[in-house]
Protein backbone atom coordinates (compact mmCIF):
# COMPACT_ATOMS: atom_id res chain seq x y z
CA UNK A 1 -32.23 43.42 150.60
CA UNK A 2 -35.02 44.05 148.06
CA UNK A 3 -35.85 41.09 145.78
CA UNK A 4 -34.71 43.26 142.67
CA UNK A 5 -31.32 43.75 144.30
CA UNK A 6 -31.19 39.84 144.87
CA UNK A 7 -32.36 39.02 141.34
CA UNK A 8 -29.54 41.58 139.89
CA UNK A 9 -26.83 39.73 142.18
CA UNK A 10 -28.04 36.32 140.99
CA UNK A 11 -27.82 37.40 137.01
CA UNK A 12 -24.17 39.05 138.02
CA UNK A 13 -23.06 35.62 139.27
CA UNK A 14 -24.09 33.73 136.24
CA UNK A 15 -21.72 35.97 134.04
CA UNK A 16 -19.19 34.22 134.17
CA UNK A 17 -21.14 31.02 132.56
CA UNK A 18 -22.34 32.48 129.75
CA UNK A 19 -18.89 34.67 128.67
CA UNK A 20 -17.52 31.22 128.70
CA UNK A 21 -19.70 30.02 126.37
CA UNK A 22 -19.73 33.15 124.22
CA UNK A 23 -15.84 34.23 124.15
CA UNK A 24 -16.03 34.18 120.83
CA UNK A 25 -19.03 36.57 120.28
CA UNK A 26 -17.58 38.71 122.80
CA UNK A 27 -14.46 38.95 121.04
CA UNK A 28 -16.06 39.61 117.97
CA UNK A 29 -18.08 43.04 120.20
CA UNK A 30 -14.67 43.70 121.62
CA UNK A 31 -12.99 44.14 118.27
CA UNK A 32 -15.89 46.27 117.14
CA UNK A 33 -15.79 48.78 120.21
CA UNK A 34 -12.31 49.16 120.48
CA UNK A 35 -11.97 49.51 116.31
CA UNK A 36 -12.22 53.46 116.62
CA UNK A 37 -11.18 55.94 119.89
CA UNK A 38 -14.73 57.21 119.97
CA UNK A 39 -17.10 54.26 119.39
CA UNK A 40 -20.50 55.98 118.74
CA UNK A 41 -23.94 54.63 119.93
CA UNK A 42 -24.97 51.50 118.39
CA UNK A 43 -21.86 51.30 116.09
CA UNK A 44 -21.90 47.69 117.25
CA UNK A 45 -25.19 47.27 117.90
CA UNK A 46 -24.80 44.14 115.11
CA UNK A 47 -22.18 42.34 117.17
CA UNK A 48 -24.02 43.22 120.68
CA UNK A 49 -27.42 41.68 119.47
CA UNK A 50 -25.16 38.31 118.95
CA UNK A 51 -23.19 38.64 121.84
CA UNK A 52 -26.67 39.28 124.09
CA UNK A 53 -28.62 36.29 122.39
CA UNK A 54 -25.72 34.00 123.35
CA UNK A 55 -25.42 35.02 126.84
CA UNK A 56 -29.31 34.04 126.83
CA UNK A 57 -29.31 31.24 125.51
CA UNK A 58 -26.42 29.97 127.45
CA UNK A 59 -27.78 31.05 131.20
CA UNK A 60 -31.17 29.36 129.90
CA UNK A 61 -29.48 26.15 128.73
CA UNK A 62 -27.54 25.76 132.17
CA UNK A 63 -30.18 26.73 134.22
CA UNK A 64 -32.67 24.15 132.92
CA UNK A 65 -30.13 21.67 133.20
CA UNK A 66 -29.26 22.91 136.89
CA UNK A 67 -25.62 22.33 136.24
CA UNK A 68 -24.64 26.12 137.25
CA UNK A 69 -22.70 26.22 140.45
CA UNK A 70 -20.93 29.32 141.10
CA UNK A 71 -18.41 29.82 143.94
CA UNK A 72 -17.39 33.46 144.40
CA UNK A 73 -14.52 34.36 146.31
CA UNK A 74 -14.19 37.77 148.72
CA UNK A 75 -11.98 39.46 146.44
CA UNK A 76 -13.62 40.36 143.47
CA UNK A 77 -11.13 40.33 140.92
CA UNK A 78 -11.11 36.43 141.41
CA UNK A 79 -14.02 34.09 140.65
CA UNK A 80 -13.98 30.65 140.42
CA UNK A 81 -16.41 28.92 138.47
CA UNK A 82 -17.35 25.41 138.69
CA UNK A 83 -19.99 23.51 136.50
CA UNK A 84 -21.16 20.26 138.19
CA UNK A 85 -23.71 17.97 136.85
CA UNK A 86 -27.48 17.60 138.90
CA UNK A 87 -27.26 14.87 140.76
């Protein structure tokens, strides 16, 4: 596989650490897209900017700290998630 498509499945896996540090900024963008039928291009754009600068900030934080370990199942509608400290 191409380093791009490595570095793409590394960010996917770290999702799930930074929507659990930003459920409530993605609530917020949730709210906001699903507020009208039709959302229209950067109707949101507010809430998305917030949402985004958490997600970074969050991924940053755990990676520095190299507390992220993610264990993926084969199923992909279940991930587990586990956060251990560097020992």
């Amino acid at each position: 596989m191409s380093a791009a498509v490595e570095n793409a499945k590394r960010k996917l896996r770290q999702f799930p650490v930074a929507f659990a540090q930003c459920t409530e900024y993605s609530a917020a963008y949730a709210l906001c897209i699903s507020a009208t039928e039709h959302p229209k291009k950067d109707q949101c754009r507010a809430e998305f900017d917030v949402l985004k600068k958490c997600f970074d900030k969050a991924l940053t934080a755990a990676l520095a700290r190299g507390r992220i370990v993610i264990v993926m199942t084969w199923n992909p509608a279940l991930v587990l998630l586990r956060l251990t400290k560097n020992r």
